[in-house]
C-alpha atoms as a PDB file:
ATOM      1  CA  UNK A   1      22.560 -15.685   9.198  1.00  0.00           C
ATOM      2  CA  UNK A   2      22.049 -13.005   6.239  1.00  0.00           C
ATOM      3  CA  UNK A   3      24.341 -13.766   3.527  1.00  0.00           C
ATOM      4  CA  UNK A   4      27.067 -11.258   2.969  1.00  0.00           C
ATOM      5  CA  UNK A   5      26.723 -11.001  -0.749  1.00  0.00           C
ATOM      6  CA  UNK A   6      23.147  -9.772  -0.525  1.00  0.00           C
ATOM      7  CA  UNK A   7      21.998  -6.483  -0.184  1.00  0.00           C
ATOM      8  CA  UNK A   8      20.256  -4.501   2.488  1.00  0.00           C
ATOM      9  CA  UNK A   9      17.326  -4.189   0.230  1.00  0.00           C
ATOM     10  CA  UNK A  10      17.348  -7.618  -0.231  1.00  0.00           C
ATOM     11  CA  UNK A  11      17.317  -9.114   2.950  1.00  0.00           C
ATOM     12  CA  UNK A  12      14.687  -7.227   4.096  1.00  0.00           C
ATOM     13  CA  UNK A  13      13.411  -8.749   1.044  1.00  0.00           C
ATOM     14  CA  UNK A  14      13.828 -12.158   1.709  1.00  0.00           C
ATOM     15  CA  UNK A  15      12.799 -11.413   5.386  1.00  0.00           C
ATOM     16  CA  UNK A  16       9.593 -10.005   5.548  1.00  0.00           C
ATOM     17  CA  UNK A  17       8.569 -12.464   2.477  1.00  0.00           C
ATOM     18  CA  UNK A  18       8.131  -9.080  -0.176  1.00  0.00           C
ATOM     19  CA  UNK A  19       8.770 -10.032  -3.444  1.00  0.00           C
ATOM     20  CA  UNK A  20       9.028  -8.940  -7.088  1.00  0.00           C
ATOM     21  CA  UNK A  21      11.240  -6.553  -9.243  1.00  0.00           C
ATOM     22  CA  UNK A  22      13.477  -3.812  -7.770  1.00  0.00           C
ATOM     23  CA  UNK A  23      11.603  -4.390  -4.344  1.00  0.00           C
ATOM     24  CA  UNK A  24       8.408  -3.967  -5.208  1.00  0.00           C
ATOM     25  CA  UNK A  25       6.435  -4.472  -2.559  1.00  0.00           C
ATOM     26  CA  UNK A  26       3.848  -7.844  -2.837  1.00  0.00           C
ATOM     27  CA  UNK A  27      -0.170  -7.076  -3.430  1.00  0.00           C
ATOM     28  CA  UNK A  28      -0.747  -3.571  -4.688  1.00  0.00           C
ATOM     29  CA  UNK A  29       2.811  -3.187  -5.260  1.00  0.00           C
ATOM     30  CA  UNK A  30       2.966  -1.156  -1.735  1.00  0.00           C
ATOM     31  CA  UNK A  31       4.778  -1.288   1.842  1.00  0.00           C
ATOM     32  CA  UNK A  32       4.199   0.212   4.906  1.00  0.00           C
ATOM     33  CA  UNK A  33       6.502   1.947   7.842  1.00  0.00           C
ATOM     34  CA  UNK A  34       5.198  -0.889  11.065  1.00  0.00           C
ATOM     35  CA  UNK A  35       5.536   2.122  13.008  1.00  0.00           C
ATOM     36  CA  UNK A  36       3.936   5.378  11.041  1.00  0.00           C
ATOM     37  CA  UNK A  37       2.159   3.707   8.472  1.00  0.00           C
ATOM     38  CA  UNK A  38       4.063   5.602   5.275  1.00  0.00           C
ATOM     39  CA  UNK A  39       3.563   3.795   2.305  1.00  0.00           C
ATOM     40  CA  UNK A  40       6.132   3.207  -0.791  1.00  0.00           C
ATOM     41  CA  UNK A  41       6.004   1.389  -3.970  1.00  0.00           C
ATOM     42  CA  UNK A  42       9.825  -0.306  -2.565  1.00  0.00           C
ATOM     43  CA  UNK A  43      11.144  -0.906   0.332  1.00  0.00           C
ATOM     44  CA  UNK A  44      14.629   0.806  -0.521  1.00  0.00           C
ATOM     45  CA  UNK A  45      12.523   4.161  -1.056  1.00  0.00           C
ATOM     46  CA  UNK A  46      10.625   3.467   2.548  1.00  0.00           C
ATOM     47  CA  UNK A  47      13.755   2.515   4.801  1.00  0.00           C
ATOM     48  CA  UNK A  48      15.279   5.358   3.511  1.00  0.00           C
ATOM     49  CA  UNK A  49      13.544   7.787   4.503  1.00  0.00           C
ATOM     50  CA  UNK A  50      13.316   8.628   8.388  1.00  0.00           C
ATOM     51  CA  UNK A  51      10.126   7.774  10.361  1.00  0.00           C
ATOM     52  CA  UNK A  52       8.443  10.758  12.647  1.00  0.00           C
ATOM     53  CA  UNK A  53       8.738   8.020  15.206  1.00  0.00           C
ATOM     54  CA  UNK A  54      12.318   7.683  15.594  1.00  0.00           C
ATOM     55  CA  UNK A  55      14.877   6.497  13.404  1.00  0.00           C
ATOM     56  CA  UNK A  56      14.142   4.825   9.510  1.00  0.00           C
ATOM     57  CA  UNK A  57      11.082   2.624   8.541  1.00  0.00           C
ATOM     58  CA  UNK A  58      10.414  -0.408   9.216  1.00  0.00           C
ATOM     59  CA  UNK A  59       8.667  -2.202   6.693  1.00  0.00           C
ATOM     60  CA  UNK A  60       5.595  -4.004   7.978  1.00  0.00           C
ATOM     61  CA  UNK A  61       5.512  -7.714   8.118  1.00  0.00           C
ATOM     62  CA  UNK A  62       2.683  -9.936   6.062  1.00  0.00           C
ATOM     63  CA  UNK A  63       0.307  -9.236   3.711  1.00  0.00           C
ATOM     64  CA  UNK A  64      -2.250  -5.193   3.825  1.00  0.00           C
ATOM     65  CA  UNK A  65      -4.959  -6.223   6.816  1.00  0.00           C
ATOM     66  CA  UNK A  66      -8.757  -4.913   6.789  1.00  0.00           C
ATOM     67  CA  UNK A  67      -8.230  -4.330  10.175  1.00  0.00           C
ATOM     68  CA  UNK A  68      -5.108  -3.261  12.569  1.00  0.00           C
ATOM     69  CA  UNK A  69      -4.920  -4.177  16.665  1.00  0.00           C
ATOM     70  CA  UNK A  70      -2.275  -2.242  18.465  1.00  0.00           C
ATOM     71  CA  UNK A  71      -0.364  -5.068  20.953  1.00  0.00           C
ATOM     72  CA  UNK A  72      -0.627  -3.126  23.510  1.00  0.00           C
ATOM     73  CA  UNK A  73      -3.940  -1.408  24.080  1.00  0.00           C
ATOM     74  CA  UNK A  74      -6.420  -3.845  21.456  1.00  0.00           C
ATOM     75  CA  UNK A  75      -7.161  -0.437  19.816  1.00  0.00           C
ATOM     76  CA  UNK A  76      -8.578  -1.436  16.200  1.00  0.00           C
ATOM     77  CA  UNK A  77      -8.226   0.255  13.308  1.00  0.00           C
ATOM     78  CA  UNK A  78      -8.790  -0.076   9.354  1.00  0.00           C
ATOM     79  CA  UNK A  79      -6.184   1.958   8.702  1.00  0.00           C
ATOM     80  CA  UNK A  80      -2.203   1.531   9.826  1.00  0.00           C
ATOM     81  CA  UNK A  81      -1.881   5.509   9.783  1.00  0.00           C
ATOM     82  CA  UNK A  82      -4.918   5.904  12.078  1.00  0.00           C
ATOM     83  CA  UNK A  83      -3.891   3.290  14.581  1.00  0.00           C
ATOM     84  CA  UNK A  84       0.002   4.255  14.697  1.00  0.00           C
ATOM     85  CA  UNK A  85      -1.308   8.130  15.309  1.00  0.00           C
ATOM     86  CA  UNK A  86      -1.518   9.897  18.742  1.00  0.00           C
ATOM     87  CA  UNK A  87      -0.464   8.046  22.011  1.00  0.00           C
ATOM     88  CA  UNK A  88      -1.549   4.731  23.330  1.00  0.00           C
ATOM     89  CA  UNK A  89      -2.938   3.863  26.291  1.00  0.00           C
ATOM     90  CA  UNK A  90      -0.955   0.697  26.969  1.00  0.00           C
ATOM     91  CA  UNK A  91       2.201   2.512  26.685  1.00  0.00           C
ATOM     92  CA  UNK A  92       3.647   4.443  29.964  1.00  0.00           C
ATOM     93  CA  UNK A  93       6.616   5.751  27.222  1.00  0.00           C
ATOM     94  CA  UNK A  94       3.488   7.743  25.752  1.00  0.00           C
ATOM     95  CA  UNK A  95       4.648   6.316  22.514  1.00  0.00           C
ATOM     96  CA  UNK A  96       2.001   5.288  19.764  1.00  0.00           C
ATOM     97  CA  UNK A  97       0.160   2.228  18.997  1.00  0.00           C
ATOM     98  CA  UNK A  98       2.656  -0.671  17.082  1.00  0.00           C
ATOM     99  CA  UNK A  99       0.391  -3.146  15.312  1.00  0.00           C
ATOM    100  CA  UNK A 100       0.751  -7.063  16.189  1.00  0.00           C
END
C-alpha cells in the first residue's frame, strides 16, 4: 500500500527502484516512456508529459538494456524508440510493440 504522505513522484520512485536527487533517473541520469520510448532526466518531467500512445508515460522498469524484445511478437531491438514504433504483429488492436 503506497504511503499517503509520499508523493506521486516518489512512489513511482520507490516503485520502479529509480533513485537519486529530485528523481533523477538511475545510470545516465535518464528514464524512458515503457510505451514510446521518450527519454527525461526525471521522472516528474516524463509522466507529465502525454505519450503519442495514449494517455501519460510510463516510466520503464529496470536498468537501459542493449537489446529490447516486444512480449508479444519477439521483435528485437537496440533501441526502445525503434521497437515501440509502427504496429506489431502480435497485436490484433494494431497497437505497437511494449517491451517485456
Amino acid at each position: 500500500m503506497p504511503n499517503k504522505n509520499m508523493t506521486i513522484t516518489g512512489q513511482l520512485m520507490a516503485k520502479y527502484n529509480i533513485g537519486g536527487m529530485g528523481g533523477m533517473a538511475g545510470m545516465g541520469g535518464v528514464v524512458q516512456c515503457k510505451y514510446c520510448g521518450a527519454r527525461s532526466n526525471s521522472i516528474a518531467n516524463l509522466t507529465a508529459g502525454t505519450c503519442p500512445k495514449g494517455g501519460y508515460h510510463v516510466p520503464l522498469q529496470g536498468k537501459a538494456k542493449s537489446e529490447y524484445t516486444c512480449q508479444h511478437c519477439g521483435r528485437r531491438s537496440w533501441s526502445l524508440q525503434s521497437l515501440t514504433s509502427g504496429t506489431c504483429p502480435g497485436r490484433q488492436d494494431g497497437g505497437s510493440c511494449v517491451p517485456l
